[in-house]
C-alpha atoms as a PDB file:
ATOM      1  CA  UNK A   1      -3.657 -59.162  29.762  1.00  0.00           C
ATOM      2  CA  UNK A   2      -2.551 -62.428  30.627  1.00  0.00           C
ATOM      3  CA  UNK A   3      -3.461 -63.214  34.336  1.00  0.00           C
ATOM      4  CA  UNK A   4      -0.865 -64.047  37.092  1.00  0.00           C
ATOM      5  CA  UNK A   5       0.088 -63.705  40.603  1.00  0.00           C
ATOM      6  CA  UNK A   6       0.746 -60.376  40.228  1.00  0.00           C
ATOM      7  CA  UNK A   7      -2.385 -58.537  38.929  1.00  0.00           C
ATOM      8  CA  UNK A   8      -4.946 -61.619  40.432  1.00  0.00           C
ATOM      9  CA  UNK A   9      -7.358 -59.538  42.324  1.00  0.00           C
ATOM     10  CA  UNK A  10      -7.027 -59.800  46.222  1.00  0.00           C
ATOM     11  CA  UNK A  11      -4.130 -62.405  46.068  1.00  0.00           C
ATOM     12  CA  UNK A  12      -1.620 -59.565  44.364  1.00  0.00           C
ATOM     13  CA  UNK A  13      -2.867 -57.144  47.090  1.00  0.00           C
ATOM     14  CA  UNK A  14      -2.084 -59.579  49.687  1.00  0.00           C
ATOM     15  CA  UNK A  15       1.444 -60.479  48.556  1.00  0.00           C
ATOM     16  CA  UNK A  16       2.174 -56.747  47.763  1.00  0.00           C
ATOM     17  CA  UNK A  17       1.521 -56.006  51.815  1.00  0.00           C
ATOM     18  CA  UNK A  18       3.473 -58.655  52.829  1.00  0.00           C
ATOM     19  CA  UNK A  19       6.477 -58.174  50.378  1.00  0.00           C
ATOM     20  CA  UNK A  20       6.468 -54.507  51.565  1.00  0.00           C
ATOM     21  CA  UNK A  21       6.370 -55.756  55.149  1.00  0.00           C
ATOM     22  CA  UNK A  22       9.098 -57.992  54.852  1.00  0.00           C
ATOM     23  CA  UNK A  23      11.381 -55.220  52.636  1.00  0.00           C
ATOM     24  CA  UNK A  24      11.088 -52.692  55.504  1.00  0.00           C
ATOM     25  CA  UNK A  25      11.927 -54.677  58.111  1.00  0.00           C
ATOM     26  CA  UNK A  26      15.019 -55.964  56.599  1.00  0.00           C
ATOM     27  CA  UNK A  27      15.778 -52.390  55.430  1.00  0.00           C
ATOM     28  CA  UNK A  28      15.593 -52.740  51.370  1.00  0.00           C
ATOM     29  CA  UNK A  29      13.588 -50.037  49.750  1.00  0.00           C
ATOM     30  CA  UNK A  30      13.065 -49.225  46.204  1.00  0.00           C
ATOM     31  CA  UNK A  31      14.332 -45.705  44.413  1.00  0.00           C
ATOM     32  CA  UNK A  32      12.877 -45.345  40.581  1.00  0.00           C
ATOM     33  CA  UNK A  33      10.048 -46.597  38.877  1.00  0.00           C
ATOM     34  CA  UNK A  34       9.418 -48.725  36.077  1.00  0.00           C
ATOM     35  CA  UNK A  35       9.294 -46.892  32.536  1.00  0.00           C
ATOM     36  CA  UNK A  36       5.832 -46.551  31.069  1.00  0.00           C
ATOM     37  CA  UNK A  37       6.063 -48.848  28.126  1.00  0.00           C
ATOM     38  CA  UNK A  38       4.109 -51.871  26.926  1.00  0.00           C
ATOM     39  CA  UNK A  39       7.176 -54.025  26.174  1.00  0.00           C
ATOM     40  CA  UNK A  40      10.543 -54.188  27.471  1.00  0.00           C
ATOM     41  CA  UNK A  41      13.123 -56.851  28.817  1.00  0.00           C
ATOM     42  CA  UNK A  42      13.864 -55.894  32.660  1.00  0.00           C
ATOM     43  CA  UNK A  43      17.295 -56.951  33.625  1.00  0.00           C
ATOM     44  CA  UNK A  44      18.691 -57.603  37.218  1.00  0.00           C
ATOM     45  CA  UNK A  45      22.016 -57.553  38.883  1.00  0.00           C
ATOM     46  CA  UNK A  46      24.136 -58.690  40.541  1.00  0.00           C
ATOM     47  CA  UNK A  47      22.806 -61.677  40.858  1.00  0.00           C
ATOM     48  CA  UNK A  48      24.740 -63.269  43.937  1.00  0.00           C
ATOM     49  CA  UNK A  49      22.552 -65.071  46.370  1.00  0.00           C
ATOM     50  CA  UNK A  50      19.069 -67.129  46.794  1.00  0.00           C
ATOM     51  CA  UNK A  51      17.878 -64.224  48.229  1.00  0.00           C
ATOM     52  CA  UNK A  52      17.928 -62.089  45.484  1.00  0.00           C
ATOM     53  CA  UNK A  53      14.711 -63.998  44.732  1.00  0.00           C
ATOM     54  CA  UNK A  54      12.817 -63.370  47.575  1.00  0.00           C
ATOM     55  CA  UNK A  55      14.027 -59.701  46.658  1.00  0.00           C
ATOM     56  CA  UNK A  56      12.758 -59.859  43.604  1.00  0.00           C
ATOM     57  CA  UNK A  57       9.559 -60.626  44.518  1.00  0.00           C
ATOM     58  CA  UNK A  58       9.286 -57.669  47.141  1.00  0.00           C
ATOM     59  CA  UNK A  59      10.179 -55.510  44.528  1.00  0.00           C
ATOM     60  CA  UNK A  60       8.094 -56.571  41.751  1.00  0.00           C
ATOM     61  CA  UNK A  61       4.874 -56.537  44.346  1.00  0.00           C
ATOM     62  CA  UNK A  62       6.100 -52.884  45.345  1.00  0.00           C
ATOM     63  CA  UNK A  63       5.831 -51.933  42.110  1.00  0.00           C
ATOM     64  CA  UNK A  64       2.957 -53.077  41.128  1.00  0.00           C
ATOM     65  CA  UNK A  65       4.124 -55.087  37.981  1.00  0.00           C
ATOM     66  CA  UNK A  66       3.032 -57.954  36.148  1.00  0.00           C
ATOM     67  CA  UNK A  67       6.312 -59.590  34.676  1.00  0.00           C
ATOM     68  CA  UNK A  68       7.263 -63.228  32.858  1.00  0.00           C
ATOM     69  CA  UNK A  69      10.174 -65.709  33.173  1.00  0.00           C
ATOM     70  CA  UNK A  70      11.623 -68.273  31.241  1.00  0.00           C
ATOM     71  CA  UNK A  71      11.456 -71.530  32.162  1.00  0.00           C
ATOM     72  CA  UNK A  72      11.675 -75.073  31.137  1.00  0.00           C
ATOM     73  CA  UNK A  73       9.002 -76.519  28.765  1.00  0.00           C
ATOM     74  CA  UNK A  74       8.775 -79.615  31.158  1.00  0.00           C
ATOM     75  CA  UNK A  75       7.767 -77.411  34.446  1.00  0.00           C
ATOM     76  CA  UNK A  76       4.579 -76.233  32.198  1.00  0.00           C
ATOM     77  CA  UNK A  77       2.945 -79.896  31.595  1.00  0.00           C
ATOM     78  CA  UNK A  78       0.614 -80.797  33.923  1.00  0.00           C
ATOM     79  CA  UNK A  79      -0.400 -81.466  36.806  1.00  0.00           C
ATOM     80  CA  UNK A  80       1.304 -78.157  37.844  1.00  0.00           C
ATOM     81  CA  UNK A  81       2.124 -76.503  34.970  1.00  0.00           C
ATOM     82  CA  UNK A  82      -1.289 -74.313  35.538  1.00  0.00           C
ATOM     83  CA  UNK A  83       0.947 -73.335  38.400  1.00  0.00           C
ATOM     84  CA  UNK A  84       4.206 -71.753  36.958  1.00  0.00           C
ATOM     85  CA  UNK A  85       2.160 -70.587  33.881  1.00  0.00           C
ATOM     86  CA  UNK A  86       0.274 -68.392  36.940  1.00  0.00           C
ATOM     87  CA  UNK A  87       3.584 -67.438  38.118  1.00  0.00           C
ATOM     88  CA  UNK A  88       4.402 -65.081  34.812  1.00  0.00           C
ATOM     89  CA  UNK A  89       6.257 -68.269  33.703  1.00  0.00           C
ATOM     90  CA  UNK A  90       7.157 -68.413  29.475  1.00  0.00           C
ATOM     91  CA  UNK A  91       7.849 -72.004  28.769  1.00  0.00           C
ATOM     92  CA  UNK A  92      11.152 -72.383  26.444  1.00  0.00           C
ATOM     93  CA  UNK A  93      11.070 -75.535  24.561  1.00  0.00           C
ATOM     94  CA  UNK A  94      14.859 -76.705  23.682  1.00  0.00           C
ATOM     95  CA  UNK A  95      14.125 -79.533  21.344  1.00  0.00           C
ATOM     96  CA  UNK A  96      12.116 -76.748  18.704  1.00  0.00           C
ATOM     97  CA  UNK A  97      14.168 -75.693  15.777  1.00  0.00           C
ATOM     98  CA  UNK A  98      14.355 -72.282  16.953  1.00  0.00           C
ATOM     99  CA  UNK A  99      16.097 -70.805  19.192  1.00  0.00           C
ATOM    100  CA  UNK A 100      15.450 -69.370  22.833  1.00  0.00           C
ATOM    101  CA  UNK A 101      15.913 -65.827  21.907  1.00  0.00           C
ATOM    102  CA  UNK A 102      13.528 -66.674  18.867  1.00  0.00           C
ATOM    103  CA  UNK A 103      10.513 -67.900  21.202  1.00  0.00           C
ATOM    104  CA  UNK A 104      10.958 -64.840  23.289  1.00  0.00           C
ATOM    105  CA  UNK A 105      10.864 -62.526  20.314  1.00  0.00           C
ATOM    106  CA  UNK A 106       7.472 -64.672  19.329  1.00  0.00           C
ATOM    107  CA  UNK A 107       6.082 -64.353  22.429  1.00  0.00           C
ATOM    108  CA  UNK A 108       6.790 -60.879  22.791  1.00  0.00           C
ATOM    109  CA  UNK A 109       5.484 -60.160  19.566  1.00  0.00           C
ATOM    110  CA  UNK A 110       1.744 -62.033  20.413  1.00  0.00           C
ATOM    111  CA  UNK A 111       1.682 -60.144  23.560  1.00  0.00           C
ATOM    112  CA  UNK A 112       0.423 -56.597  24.033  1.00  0.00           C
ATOM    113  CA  UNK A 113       2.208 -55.734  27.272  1.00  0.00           C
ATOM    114  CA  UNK A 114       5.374 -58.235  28.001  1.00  0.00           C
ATOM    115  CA  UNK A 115       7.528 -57.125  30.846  1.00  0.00           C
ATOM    116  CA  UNK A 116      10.416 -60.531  30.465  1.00  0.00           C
ATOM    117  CA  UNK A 117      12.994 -60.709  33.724  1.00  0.00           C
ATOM    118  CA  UNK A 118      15.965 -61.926  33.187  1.00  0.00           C
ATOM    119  CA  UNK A 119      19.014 -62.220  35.087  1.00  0.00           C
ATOM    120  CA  UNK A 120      22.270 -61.624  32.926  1.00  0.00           C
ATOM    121  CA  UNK A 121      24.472 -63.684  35.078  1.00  0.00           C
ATOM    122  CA  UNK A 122      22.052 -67.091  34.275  1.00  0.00           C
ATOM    123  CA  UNK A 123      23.454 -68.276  38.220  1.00  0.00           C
ATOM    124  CA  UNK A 124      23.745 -66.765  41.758  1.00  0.00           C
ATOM    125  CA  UNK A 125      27.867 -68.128  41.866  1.00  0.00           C
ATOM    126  CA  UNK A 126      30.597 -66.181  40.694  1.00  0.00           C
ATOM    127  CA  UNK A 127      31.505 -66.035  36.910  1.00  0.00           C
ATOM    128  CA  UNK A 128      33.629 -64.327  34.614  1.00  0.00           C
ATOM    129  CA  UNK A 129      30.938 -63.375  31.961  1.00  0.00           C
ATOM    130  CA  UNK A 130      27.404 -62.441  31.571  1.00  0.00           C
ATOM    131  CA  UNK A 131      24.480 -64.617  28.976  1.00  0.00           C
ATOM    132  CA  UNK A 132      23.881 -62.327  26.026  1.00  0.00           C
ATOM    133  CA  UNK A 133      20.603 -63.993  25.544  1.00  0.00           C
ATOM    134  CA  UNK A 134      19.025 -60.574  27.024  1.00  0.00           C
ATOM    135  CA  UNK A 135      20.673 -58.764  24.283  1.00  0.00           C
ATOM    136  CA  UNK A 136      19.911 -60.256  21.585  1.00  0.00           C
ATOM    137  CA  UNK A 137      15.899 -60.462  22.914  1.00  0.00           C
ATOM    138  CA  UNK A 138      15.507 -56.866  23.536  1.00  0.00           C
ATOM    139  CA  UNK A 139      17.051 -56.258  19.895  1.00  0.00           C
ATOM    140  CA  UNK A 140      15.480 -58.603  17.578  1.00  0.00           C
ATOM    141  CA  UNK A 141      11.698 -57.636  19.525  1.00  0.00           C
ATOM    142  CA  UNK A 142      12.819 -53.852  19.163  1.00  0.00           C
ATOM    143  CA  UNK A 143      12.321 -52.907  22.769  1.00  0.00           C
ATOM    144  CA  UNK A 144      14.426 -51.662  24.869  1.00  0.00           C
ATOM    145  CA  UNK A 145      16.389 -52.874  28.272  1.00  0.00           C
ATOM    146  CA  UNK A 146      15.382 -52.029  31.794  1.00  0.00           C
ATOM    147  CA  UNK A 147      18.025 -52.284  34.540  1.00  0.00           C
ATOM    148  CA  UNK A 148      17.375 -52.963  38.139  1.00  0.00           C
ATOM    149  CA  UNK A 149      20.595 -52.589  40.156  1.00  0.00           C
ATOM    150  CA  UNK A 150      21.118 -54.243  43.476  1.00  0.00           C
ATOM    151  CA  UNK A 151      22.563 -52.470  45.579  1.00  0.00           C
ATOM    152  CA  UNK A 152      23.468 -54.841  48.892  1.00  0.00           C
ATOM    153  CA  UNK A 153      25.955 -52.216  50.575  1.00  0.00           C
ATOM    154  CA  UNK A 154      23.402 -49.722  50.893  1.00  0.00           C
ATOM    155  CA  UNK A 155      20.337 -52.017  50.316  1.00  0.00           C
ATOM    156  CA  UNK A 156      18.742 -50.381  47.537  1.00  0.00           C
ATOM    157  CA  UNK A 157      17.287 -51.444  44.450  1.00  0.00           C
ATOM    158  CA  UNK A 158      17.926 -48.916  41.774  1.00  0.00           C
ATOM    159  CA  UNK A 159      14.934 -49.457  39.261  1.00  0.00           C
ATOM    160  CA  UNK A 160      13.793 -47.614  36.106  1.00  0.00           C
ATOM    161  CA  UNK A 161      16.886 -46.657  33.658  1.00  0.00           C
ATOM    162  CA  UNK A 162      15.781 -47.316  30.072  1.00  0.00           C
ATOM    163  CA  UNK A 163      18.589 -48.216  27.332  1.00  0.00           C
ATOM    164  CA  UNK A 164      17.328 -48.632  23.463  1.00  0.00           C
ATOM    165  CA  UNK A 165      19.901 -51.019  21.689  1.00  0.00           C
ATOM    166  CA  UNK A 166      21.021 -49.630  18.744  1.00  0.00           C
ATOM    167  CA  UNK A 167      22.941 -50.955  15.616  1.00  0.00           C
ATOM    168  CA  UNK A 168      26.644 -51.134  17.890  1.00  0.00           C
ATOM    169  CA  UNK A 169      26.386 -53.842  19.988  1.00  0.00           C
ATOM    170  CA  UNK A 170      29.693 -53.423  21.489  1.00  0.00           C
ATOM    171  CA  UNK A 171      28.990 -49.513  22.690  1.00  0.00           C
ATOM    172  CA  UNK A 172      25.777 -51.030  23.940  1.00  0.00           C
ATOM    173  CA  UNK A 173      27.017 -53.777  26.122  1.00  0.00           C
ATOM    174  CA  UNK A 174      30.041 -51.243  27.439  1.00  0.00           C
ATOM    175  CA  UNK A 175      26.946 -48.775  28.153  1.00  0.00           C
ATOM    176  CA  UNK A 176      24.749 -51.414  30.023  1.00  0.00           C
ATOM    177  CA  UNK A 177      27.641 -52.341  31.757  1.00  0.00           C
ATOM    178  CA  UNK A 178      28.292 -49.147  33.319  1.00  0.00           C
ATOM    179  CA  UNK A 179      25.080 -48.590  34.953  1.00  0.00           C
ATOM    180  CA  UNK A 180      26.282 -51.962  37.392  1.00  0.00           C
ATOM    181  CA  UNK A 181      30.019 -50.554  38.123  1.00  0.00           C
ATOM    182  CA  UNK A 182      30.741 -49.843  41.600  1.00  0.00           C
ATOM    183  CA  UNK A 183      27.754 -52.085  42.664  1.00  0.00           C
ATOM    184  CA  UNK A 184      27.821 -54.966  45.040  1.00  0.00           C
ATOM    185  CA  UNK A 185      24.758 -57.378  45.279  1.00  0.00           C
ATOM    186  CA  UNK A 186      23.731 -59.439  48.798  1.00  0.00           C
ATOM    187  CA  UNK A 187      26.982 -61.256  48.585  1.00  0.00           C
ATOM    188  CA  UNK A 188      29.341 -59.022  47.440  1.00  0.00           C
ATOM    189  CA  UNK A 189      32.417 -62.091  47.342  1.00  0.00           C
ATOM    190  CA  UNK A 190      30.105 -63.798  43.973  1.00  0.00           C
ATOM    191  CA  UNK A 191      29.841 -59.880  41.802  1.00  0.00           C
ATOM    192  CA  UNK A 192      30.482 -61.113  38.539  1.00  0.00           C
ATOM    193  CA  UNK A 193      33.664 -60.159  36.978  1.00  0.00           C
ATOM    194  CA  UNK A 194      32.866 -58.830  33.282  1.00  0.00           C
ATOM    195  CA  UNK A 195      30.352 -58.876  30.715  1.00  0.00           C
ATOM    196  CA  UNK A 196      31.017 -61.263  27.509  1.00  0.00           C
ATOM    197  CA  UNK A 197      31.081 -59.125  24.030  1.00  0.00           C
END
C-alpha cells in the first residue's frame, strides 16, 4: 500500500486524536462506516465552504482511511511534490493525450486498494450543475460510488452508502442524486442547485 499521511505510523495516530478532538468540540460526529472494498470512488457533498476541508480531514482520520486526490501535475515536481504525493495526492497531467477520467481509471487499475475523493461540485460557490468526471471514473474502473453526505443543519456526516453504476446512466445519476435531497452543507445559501445529465 502506498504510504501517506493517513496510515504513516505515529503521525496518522496523532492527526486522528486531534481531528477527533477538534470534531467533538465543534459538535460534528460521524454515523456509517466506510464499505469494505478495495476500490471505490468516495464522493462528498455539499460542498459549500473552506471548511468542508478541515471536515474532511476529521472525518477521514476518524475513520481510519487512507484515500487519494487529484491534483495538478505541476504541484507533484519537486521540491515539494514529495509533499502532496504524501498527502494521498494523484497527479493529473492535462497536456497527455488522455483524458482525466482515463488516468484515474489507470491508476486505479495499478493500485490494489484506491479509495479516490472527489467532490462533485469541483468548487465550494454555488452552481447550477455537478462535474460528471466521478461518474464516468467509477464506471469505466468498474467500482462503485461511495457517498458522504454533509449534513450542516444537524452536523452530521452521513458516510457509507454504496451505489454500483450500471448500464443507465440517467437512473443512476437521478439515484445518486437522491441520497443528497433535503441536505444542507456548512453554508446552506451555496447547496448546489441540480446535477448535470
Amino acid at each position: 500500500m502506498k504510504t501517506t499521511i493517513f496510515n504513516t505510523p505515529i503521525i496518522s495516530l496523532f492527526f486522528r486524536l486531534v481531528s477527533n478532538s477538534i470534531m467533538r468540540m465543534t459538535g460534528w460526529r460521524v454515523e456509517g462506516k466506510l464499505p469494505d472494498l478495495p476500490k471505490y470512488v468516495l464522493i462528498g457533498a455539499p460542498h459549500t465552504s473552506n471548511w468542508d476541508f478541515v471536515l474532511f480531514l476529521g472525518i477521514v482520520f476518524y475513520l481510519k482511511a487512507s484515500v487519494r486526490f487529484m491534483g495538478k501535475a505541476e504541484l507533484f515536481r519537486s521540491p515539494f511534490g514529495w509533499f502532496f504525493y504524501w498527502c494521498g495526492g494523484i497527479p493529473v497531467d492535462r497536456k497527455k493525450s488522455t483524458g482525466l477520467v482515463e488516468q484515474m481509471v489507470d491508476a486505479c487499475n495499478k493500485s490494489e486498494q484506491f479509495i479516490l475523493v472527489i467532490a462533485p461540485e469541483g468548487t465550494r460557490y454555488k452552481v447550477k450543475e455537478w462535474k460528471m468526471g466521478f461518474y464516468h471514473i467509477a464506471a469505466s474502473a468498474g467500482v462503485p460510488v461511495v457517498t458522504a453526505v454533509v449534513d450542516g443543519k444537524h452536523k452530521v456526516a452521513h458516510i457509507g452508502r454504496v451505489f454500483q453504476p450500471t448500464e443507465n446512466m440517467e437512473a443512476d445519476i437521478k439515484t445518486i442524486k437522491g441520497f443528497f435531497d433535503g441536505v444542507t452543507g456548512i453554508n446552506p445559501n451555496k447547496k448546489y442547485i441540480t446535477l448535470k445529465d
